[in-house]
Every structure is written in C-alpha cells, then in structure tokens.
N, C-alpha and C. Protein backbone atom coordinates (compact mmCIF):
# COMPACT_ATOMS: atom_id res chain seq x y z
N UNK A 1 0.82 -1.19 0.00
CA UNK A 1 0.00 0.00 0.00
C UNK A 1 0.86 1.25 0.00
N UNK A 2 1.84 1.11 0.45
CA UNK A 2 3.11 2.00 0.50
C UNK A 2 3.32 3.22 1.60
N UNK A 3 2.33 2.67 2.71
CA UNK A 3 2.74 3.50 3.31
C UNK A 3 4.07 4.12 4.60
N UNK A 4 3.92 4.56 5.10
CA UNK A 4 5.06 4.57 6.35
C UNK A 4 4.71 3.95 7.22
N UNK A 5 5.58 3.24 8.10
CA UNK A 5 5.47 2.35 8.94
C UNK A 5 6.51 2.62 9.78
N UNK A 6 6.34 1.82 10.95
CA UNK A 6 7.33 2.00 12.12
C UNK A 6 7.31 1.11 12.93
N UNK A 7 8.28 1.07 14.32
CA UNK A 7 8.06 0.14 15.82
C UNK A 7 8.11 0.99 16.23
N UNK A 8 6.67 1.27 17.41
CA UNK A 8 6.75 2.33 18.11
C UNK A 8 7.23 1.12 19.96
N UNK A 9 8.35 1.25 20.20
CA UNK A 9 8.63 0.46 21.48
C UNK A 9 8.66 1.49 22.79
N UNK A 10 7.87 0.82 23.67
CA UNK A 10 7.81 1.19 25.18
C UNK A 10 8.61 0.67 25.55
N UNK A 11 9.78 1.15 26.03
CA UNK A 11 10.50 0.26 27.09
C UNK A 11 10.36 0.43 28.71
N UNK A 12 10.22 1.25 28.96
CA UNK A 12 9.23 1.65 30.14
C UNK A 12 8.37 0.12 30.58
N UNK A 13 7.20 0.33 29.38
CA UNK A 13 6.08 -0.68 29.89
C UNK A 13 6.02 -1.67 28.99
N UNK A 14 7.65 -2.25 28.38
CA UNK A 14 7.57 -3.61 27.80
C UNK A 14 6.52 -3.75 26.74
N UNK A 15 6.41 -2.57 26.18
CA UNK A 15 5.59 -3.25 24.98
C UNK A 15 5.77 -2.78 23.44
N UNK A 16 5.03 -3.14 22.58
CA UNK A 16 5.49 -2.37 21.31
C UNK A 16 4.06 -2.45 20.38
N UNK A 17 4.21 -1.26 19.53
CA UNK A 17 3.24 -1.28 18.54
C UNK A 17 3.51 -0.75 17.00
N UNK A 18 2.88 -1.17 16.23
CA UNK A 18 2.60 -0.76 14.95
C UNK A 18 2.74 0.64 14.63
N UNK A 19 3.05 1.49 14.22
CA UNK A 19 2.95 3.26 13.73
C UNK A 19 2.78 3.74 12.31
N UNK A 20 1.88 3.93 11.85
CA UNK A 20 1.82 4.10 10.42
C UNK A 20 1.44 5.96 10.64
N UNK A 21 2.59 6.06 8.92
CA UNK A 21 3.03 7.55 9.11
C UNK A 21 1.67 8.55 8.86
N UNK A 22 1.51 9.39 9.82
CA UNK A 22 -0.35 10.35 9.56
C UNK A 22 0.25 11.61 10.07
N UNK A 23 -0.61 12.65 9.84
CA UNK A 23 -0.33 13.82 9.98
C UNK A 23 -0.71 13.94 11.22
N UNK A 24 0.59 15.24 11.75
CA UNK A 24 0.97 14.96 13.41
C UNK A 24 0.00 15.23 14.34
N UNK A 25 -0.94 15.60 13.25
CA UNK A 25 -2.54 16.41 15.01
C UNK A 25 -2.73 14.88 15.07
N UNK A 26 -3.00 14.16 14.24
CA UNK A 26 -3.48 12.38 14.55
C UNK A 26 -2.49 11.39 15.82
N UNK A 27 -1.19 11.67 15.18
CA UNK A 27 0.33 10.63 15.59
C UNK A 27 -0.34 11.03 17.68
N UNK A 28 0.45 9.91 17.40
CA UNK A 28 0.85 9.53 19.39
C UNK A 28 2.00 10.64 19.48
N UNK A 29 1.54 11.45 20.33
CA UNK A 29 2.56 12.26 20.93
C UNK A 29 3.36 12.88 20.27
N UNK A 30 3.04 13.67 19.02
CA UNK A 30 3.47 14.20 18.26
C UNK A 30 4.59 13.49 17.44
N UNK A 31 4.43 12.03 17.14
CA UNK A 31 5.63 11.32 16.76
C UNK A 31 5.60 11.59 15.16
N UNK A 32 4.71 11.54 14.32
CA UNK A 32 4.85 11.29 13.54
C UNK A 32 3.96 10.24 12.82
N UNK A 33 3.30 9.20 14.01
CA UNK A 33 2.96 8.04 13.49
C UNK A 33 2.09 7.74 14.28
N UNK A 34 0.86 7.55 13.52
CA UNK A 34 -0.35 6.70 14.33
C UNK A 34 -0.17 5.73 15.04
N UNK A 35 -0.90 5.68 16.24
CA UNK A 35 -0.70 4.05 16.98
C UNK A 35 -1.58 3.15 16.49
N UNK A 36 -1.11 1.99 16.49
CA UNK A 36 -1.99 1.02 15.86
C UNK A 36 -1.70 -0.09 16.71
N UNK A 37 -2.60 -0.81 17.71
CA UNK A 37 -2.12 -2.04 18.53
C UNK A 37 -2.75 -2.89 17.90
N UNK A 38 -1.79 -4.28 17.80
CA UNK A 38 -2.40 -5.52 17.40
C UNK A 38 -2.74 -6.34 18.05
N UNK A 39 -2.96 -6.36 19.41
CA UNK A 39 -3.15 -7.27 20.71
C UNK A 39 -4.44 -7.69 21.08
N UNK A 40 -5.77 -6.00 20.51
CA UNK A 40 -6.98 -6.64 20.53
C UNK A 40 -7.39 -5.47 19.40
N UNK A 41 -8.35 -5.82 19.16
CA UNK A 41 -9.07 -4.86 17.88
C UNK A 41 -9.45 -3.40 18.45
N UNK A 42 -8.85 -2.49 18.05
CA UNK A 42 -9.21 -0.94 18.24
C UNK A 42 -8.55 -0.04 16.67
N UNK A 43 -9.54 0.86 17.11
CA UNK A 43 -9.50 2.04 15.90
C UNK A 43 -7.96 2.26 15.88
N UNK A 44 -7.48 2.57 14.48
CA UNK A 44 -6.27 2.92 14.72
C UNK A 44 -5.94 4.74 15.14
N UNK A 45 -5.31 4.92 16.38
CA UNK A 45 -4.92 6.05 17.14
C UNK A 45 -5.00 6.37 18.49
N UNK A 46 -6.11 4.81 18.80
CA UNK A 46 -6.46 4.46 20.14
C UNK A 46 -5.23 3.95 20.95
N UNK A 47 -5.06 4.95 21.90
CA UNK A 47 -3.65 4.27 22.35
C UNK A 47 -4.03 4.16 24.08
N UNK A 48 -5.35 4.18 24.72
CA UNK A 48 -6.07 4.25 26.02
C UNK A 48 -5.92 2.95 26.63
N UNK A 49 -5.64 1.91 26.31
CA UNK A 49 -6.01 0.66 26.54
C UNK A 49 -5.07 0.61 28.29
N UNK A 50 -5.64 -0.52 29.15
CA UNK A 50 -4.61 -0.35 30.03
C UNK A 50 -3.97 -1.79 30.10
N UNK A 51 -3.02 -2.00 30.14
CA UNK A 51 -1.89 -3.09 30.01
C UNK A 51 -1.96 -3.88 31.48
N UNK A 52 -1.83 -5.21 31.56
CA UNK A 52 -1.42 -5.90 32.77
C UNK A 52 -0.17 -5.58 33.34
N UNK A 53 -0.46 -4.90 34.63
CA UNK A 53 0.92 -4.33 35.40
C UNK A 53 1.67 -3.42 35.03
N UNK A 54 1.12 -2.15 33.72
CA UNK A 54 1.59 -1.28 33.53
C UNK A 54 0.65 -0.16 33.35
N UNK A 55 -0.89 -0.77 33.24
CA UNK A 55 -1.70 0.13 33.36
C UNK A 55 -1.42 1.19 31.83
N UNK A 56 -2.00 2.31 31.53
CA UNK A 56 -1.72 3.42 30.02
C UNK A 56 -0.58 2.97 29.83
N UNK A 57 -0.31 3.41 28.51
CA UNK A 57 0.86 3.74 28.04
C UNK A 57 1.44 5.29 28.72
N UNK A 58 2.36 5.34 28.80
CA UNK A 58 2.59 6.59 28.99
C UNK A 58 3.78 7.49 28.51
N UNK A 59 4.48 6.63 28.11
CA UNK A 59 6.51 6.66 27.53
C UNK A 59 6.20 7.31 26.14
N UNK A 60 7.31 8.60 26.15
CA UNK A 60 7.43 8.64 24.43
C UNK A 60 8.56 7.23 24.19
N UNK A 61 7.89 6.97 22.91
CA UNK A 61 8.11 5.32 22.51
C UNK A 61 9.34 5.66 21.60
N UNK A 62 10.54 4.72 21.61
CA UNK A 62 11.52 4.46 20.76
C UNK A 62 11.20 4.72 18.95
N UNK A 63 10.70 4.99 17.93
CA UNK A 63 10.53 4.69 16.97
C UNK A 63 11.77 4.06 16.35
N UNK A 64 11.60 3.35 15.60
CA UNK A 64 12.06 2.45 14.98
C UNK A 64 11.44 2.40 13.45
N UNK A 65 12.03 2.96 12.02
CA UNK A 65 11.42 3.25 10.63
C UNK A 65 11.73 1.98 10.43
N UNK A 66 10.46 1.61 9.48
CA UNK A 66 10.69 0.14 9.20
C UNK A 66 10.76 0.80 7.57
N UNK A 67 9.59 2.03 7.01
CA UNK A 67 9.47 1.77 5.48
C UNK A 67 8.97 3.37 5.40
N UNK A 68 9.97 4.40 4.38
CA UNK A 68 9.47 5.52 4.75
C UNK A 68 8.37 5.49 2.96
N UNK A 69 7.37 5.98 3.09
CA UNK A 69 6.27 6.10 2.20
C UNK A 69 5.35 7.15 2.27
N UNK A 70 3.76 6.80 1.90
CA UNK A 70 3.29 7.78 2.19
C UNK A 70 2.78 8.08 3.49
N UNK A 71 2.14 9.56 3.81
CA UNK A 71 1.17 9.66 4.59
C UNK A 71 -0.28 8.93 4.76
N UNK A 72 -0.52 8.58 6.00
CA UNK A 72 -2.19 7.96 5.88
C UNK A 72 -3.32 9.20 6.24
N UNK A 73 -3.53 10.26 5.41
CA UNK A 73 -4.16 11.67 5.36
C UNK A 73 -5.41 11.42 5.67
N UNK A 74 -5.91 10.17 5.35
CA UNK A 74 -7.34 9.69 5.47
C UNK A 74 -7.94 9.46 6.72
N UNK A 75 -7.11 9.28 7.36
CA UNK A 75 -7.18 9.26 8.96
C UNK A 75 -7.77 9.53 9.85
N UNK A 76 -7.93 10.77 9.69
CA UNK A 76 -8.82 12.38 9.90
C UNK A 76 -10.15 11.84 9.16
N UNK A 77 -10.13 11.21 8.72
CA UNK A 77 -12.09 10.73 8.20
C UNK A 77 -12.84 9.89 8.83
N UNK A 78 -11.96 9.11 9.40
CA UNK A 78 -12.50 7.75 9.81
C UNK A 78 -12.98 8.02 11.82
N UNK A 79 -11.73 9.37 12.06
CA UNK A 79 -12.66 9.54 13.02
C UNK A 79 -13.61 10.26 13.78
C-alpha cells in the first residue's frame, strides 16, 4: 500500500506497537505516526487501553522506521 510504517517500542512498559506515518494532530505524541495495537481490535490512534501491570501507556516510545512512504491523510475521516 506503500505507506510509512514503524516500531513504536515502550521500554518503560515492555511493549510495542505498529505506527503508520499520519499527519501529526493524529500521531501519538506528536511522533509522527499513528498508533496502531495488534493485541486486541481498536481504531487505529487508540492508544487508552490499560496493560497488565503497567496500566496506560505513557513513555514517548523508541521509533524504529521500518518503510518511509506515504502519509495515511485519510485518517482524519474515519474519526
């Protein structure tokens, strides 16, 4: 599909997620990149969920570029 992608890693709270590249009013914490968790089904940007024994997320996350491409601009529609 070509878009941007990433590892967004918590090391804080041991975890990691998906980041696909969206314009920054959307991105987690001004990163750059939408959150996207694959652990249970949520909208992608939903980043509220609370974790066993770590409770929110709360860490700006490591990024890690996996594939630089496009923006996901559409983003902003869906929510």
């Amino acid at each position: 599909m070509g878009y941007g992608t990433a590892l967004l890693i918590f090391k804080y709270e041991n975890h990691e997620a998906v980041g696909i590249k969206c314009p920054i009013n959307y991105s987690y914490k001004k990163t750059g990149y939408c959150f996207i968790e694959s652990t249970s089904p949520t909208i992608p940007t939903y980043a509220k969920a609370k974790y066993v024994g770590v409770g929110e997320l709360d860490s700006i996350p490591e990024i890690i570029k996996i594939s630089d491409g496009k923006s996901f601009d559409g983003i902003a529609e869906g929510i």
